[in-house]
N, C-alpha and C. Protein backbone atom coordinates (compact mmCIF):
# COMPACT_ATOMS: atom_id res chain seq x y z
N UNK A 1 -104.97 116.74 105.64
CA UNK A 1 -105.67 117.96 105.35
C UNK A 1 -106.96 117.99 106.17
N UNK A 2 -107.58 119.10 106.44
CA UNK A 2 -108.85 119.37 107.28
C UNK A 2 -110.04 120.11 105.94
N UNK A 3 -110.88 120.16 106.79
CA UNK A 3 -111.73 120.75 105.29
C UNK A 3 -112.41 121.73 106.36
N UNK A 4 -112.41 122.89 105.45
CA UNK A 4 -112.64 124.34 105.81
C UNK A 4 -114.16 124.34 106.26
N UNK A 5 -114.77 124.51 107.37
CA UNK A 5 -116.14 125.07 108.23
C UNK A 5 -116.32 125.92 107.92
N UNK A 6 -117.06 126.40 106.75
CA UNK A 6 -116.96 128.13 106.90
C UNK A 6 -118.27 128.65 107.73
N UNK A 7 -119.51 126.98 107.50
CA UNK A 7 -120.28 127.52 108.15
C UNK A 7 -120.38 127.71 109.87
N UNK A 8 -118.82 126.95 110.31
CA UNK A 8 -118.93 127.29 111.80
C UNK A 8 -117.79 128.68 112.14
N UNK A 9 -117.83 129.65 111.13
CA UNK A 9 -117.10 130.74 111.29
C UNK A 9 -118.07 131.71 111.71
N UNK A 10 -117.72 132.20 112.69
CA UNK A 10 -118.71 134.06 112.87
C UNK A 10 -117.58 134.99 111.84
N UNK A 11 -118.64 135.93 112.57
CA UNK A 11 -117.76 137.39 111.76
C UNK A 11 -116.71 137.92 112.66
N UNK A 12 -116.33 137.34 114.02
CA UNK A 12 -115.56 138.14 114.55
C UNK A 12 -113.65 137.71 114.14
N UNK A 13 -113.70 136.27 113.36
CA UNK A 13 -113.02 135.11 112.69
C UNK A 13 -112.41 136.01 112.06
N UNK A 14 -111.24 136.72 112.26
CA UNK A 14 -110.51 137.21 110.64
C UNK A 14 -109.60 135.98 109.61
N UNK A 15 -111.27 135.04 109.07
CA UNK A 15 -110.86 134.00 108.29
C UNK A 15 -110.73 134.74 107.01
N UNK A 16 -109.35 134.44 106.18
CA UNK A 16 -109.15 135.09 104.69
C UNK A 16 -109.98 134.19 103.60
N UNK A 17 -110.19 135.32 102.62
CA UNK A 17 -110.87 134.64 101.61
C UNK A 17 -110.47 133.43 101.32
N UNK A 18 -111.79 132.80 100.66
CA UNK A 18 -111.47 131.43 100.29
C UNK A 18 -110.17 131.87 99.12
N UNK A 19 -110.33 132.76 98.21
CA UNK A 19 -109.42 132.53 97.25
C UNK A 19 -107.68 132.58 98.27
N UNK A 20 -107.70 133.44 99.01
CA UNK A 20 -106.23 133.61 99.72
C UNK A 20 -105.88 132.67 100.32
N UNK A 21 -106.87 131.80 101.17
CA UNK A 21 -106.90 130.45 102.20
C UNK A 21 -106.34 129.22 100.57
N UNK A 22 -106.65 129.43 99.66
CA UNK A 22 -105.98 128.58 98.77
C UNK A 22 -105.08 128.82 98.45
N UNK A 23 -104.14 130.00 98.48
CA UNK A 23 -103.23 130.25 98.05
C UNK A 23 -101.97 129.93 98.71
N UNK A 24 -102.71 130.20 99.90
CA UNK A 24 -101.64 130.20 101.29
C UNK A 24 -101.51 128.38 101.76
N UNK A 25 -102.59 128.24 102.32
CA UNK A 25 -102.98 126.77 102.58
C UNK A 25 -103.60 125.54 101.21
N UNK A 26 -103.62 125.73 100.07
CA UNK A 26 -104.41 124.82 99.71
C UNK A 26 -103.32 124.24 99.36
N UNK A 27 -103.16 122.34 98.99
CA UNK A 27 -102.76 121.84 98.55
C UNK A 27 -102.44 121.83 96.77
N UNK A 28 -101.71 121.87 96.36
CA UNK A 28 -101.91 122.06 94.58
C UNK A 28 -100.64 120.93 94.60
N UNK A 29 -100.58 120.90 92.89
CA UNK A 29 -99.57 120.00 92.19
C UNK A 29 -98.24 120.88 92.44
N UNK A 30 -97.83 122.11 92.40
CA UNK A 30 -96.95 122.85 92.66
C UNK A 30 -96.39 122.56 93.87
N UNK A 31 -96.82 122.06 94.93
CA UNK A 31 -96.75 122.25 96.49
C UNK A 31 -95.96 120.29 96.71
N UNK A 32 -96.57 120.14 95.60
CA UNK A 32 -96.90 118.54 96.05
C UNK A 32 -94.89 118.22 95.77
N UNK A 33 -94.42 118.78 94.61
CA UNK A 33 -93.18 118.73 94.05
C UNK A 33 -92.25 118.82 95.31
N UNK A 34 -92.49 119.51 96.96
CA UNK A 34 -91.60 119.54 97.88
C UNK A 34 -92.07 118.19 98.48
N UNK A 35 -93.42 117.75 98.55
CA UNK A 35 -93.59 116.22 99.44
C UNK A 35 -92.46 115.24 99.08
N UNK A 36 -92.09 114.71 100.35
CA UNK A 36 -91.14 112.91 100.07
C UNK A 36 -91.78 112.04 99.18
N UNK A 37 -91.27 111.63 98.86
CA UNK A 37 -91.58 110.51 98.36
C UNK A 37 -92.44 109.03 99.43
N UNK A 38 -93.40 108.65 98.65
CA UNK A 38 -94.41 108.22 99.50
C UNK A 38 -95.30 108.99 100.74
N UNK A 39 -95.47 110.01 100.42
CA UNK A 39 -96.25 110.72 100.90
C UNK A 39 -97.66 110.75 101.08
N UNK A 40 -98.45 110.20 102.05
CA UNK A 40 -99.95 109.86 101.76
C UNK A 40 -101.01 111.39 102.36
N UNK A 41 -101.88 111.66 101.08
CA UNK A 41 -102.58 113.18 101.24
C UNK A 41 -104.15 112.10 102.03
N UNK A 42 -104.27 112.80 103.43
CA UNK A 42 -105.64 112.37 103.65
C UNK A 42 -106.48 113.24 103.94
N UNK A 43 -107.76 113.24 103.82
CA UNK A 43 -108.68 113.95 104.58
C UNK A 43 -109.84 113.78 104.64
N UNK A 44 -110.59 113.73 105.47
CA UNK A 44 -112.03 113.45 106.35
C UNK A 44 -113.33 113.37 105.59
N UNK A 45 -112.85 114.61 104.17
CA UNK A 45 -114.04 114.86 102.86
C UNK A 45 -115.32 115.08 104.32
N UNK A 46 -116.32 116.03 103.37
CA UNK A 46 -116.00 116.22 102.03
C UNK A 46 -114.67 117.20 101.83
N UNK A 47 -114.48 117.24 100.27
CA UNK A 47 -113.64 118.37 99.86
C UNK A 47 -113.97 119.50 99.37
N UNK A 48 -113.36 120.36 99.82
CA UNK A 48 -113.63 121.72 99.14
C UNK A 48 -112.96 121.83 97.80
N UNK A 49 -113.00 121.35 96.77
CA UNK A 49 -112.21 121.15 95.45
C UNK A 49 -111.64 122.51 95.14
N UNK A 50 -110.05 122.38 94.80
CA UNK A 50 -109.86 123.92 94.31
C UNK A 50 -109.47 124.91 95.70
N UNK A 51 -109.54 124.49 96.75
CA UNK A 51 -109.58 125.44 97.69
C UNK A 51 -108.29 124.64 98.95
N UNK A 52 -109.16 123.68 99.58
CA UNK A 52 -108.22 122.89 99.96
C UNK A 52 -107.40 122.09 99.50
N UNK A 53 -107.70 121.32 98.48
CA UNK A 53 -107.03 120.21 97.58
C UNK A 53 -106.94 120.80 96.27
N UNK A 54 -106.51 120.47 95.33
CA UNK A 54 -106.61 120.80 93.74
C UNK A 54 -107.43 119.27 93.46
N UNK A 55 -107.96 119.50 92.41
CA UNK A 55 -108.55 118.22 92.01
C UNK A 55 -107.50 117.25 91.40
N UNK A 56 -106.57 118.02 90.96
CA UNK A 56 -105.47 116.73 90.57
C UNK A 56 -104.70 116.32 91.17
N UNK A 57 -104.64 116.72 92.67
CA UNK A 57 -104.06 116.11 93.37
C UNK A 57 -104.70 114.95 94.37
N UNK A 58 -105.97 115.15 94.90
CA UNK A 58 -107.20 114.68 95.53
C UNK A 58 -107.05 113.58 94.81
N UNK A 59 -107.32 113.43 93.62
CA UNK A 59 -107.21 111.96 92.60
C UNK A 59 -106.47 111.53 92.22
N UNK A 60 -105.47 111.82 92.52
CA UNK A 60 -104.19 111.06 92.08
C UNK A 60 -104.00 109.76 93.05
N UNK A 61 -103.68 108.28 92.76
CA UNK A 61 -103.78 107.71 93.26
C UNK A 61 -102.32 107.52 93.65
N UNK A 62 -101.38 108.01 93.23
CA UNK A 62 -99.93 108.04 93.57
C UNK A 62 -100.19 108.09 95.16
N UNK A 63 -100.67 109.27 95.44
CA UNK A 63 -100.25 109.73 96.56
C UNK A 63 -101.74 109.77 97.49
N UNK A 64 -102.97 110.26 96.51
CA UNK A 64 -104.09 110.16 97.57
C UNK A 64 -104.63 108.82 98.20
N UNK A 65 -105.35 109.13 99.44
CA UNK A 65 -105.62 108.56 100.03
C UNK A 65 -107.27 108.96 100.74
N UNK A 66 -107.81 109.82 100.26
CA UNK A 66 -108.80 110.69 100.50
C UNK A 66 -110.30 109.76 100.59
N UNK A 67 -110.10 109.06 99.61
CA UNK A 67 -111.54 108.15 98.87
C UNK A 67 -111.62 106.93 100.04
N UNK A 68 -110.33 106.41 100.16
CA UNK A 68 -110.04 105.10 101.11
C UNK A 68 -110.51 105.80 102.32
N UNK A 69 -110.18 106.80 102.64
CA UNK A 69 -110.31 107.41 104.22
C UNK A 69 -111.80 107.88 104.38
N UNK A 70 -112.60 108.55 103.41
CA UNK A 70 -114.12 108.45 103.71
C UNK A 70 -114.63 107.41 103.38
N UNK A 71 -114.24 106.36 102.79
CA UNK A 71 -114.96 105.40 102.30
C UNK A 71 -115.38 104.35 103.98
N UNK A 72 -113.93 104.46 104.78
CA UNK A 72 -113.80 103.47 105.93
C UNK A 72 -113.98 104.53 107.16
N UNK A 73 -114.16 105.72 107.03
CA UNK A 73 -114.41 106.64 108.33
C UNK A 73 -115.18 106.08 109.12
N UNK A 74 -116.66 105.61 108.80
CA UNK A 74 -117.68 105.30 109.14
C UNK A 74 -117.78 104.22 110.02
N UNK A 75 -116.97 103.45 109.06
CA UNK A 75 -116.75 101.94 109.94
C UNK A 75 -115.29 101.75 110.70
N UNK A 76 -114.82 102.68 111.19
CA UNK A 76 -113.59 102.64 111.87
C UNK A 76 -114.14 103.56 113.09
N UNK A 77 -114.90 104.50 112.57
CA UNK A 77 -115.52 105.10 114.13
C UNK A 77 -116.83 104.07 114.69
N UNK A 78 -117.25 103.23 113.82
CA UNK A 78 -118.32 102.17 114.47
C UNK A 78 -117.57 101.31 115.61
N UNK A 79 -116.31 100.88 114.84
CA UNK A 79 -115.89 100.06 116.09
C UNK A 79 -115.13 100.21 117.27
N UNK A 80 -114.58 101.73 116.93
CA UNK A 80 -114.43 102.15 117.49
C UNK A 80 -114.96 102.46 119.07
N UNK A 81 -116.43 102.73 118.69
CA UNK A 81 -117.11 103.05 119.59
C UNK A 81 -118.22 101.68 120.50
N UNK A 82 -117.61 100.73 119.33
CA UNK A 82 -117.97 99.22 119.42
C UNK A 82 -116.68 98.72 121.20
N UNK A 83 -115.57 98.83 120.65
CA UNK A 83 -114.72 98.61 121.61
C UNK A 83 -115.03 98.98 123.00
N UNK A 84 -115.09 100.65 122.77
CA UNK A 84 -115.61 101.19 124.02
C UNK A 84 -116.82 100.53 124.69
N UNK A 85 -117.74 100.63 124.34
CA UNK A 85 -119.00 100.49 124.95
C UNK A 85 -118.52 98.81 125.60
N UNK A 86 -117.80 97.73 124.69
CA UNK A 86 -117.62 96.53 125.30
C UNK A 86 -116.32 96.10 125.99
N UNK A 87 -115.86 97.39 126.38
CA UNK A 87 -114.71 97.37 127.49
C UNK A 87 -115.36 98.66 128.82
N UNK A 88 -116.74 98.61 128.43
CA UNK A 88 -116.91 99.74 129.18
C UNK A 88 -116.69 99.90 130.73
N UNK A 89 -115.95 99.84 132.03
CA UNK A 89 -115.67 99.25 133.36
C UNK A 89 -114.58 98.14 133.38
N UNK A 90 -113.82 97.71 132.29
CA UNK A 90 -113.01 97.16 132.36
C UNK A 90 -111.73 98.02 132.84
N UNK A 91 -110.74 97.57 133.52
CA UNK A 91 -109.64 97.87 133.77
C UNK A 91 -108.15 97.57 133.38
């Protein structure tokens, strides 16, 4: 899942209401009933609760993965950028 910018939207954006953008796009428990089995929900957080995610799905530990993924964002883009800088001219 991605989490909605609304503040990097202009007005020329025919972005639909938040309520329709949930209807259409949000994740819910209803939606979740077509996922496979072992299905992992991630996303970048924050969350837009209710809009992008439902809250009972976001927390469900069955399937989320949301908490693990901001928890280690930070330190997976550190070394990320750790690697780079110490392969920097390597070939």
């Amino acid at each position: 899942m991605l989490r909605i910018q609304l503040e990097r939207q202009d007005d020329e954006i025919a972005f639909p209401s938040v309520r329709e953008y949930s209807k259409f796009f949000g994740l819910t428990q209803a939606k979740m009933k077509y996922a496979k089995d072992g299905v992992m929900i991630m996303h970048p957080g924050p969350i837009n609760r209710g809009v992008e995610i439902n809250s009972d799905v976001a927390d469900n530990p069955r399937y989320s993965h949301v908490l693990n993924q901001v928890e280690n964002g930070v330190a997976v883009r550190m070394a990320i950028l750790d690697t780079l800088i110490k392969n920097k001219g390597a070939k």
